[in-house]
C-alpha atoms as a PDB file:
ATOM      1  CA  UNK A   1     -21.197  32.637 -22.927  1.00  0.00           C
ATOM      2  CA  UNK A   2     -17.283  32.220 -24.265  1.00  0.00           C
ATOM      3  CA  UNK A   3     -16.539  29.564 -26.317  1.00  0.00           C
ATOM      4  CA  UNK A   4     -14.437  27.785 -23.933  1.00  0.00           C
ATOM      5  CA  UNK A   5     -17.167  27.696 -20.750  1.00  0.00           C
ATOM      6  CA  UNK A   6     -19.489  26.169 -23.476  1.00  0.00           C
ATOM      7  CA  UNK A   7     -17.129  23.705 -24.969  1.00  0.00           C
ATOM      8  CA  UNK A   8     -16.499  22.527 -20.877  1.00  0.00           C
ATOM      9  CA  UNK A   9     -20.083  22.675 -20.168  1.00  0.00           C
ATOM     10  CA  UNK A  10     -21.258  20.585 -23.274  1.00  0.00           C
ATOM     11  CA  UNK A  11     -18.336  17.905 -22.343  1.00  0.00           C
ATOM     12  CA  UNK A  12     -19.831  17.731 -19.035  1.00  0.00           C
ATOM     13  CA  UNK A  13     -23.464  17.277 -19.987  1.00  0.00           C
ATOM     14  CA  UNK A  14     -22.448  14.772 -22.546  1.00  0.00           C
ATOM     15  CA  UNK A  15     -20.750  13.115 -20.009  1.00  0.00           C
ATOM     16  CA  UNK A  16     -24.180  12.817 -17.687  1.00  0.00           C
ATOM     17  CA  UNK A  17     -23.085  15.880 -15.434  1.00  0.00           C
ATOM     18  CA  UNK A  18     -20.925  13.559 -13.178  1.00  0.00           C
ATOM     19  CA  UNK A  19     -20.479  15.245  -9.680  1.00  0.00           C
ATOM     20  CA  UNK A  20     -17.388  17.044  -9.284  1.00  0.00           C
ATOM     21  CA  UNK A  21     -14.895  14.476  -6.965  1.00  0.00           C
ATOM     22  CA  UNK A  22     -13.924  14.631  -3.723  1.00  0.00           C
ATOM     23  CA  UNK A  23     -10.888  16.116  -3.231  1.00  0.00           C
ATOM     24  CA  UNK A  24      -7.955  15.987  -0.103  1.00  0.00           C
ATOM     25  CA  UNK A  25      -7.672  19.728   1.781  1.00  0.00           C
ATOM     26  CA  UNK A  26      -4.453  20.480   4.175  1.00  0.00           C
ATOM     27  CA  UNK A  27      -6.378  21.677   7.423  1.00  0.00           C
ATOM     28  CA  UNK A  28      -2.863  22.842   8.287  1.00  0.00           C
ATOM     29  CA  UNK A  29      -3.226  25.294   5.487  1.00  0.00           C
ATOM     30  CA  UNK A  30      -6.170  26.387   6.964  1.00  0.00           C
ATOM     31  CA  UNK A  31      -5.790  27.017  10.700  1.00  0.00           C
ATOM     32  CA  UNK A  32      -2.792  29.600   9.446  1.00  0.00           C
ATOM     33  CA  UNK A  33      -6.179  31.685   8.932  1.00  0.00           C
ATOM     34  CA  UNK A  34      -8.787  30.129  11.467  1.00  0.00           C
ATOM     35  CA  UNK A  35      -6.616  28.670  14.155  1.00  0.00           C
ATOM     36  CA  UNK A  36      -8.374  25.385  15.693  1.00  0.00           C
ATOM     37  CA  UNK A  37     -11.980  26.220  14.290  1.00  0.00           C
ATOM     38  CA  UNK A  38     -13.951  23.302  15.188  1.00  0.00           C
ATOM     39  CA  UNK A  39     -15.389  23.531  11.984  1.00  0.00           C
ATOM     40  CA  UNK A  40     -12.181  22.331  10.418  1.00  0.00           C
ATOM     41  CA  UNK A  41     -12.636  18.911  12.793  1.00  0.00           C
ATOM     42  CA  UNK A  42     -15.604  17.889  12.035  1.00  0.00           C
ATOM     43  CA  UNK A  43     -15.043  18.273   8.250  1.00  0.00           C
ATOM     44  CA  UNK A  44     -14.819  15.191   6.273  1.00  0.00           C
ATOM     45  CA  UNK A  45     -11.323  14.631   4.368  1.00  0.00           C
ATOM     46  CA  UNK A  46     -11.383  13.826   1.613  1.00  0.00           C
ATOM     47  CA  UNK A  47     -14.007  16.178   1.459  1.00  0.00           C
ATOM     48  CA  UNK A  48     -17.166  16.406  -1.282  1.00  0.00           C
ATOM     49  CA  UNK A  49     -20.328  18.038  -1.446  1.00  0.00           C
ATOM     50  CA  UNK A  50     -22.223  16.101   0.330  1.00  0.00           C
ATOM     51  CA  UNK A  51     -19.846  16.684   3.218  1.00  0.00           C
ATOM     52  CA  UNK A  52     -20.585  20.353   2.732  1.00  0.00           C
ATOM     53  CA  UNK A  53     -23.813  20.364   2.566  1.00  0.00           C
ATOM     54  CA  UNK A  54     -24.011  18.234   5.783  1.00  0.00           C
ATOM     55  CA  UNK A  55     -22.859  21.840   7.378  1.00  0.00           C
ATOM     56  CA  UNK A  56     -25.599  23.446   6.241  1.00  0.00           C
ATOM     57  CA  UNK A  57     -27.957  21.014   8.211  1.00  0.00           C
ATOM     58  CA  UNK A  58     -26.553  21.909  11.422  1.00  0.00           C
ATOM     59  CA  UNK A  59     -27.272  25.931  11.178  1.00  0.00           C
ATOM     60  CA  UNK A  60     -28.623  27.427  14.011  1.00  0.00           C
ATOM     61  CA  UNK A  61     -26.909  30.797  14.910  1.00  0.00           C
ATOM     62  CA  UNK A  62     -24.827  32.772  13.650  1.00  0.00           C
ATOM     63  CA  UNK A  63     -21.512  30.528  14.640  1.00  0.00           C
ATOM     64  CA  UNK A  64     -23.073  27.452  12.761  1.00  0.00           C
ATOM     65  CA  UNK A  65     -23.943  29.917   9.962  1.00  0.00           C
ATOM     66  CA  UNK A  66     -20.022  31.108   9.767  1.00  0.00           C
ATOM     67  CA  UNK A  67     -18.843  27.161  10.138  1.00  0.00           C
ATOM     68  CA  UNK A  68     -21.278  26.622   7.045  1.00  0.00           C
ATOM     69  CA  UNK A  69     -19.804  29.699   5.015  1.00  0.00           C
ATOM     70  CA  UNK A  70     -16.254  27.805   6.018  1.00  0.00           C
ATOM     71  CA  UNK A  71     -17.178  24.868   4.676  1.00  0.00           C
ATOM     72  CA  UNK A  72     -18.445  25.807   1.365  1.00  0.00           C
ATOM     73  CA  UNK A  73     -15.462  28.148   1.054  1.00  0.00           C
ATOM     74  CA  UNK A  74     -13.214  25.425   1.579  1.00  0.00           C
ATOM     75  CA  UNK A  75     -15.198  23.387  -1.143  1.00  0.00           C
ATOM     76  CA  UNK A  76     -14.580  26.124  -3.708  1.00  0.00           C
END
C-alpha cells in the first residue's frame, strides 16, 4: 500500500471511520450528459450515501438498474 493511502487511512480509523459528508451536486452539470433523467429528480441534494443507496432499493429492470449506476456515479 503507498505510504500516503496508509497515512490517510490510519487518520481515518483513528478518527472512528466517520462517514464521508454529504456533499451539494449541480444537476445542471449533469443533464449536459443525461438530459431530464428522472433519476436526477428524485435524487436528494445535498446528497450522501444513504441517499444513494436508497436507489439501489428501488431496482427492478434494467432502467432502475441504470438510475442506480447514476446515482452511485454521481456519489463518486
Amino acid at each position: 500500500m503507498p505510504d500516503n493511502l496508509r497515512r490517510r487511512f490510519q487518520k481515518w480509523d483513528a478518527k472512528g471511520r466517520p462517514s464521508q459528508e454529504a456533499f451539494e451536486w449541480e444537476k445542471k452539470n449533469w443533464q449536459k450528459y443525461l438530459g431530464n433523467s428522472s433519476i436526477l429528480e428524485t435524487l436528494p441534494n445535498p446528497i450522501d450515501r444513504a441517499g444513494v443507496l436508497e436507489t439501489f432499493k428501488l431496482v427492478h429492470d434494467p432502467d432502475s438498474a441504470l438510475d442506480a449506476y447514476i446515482a452511485s456515479y454521481l456519489w463518486g
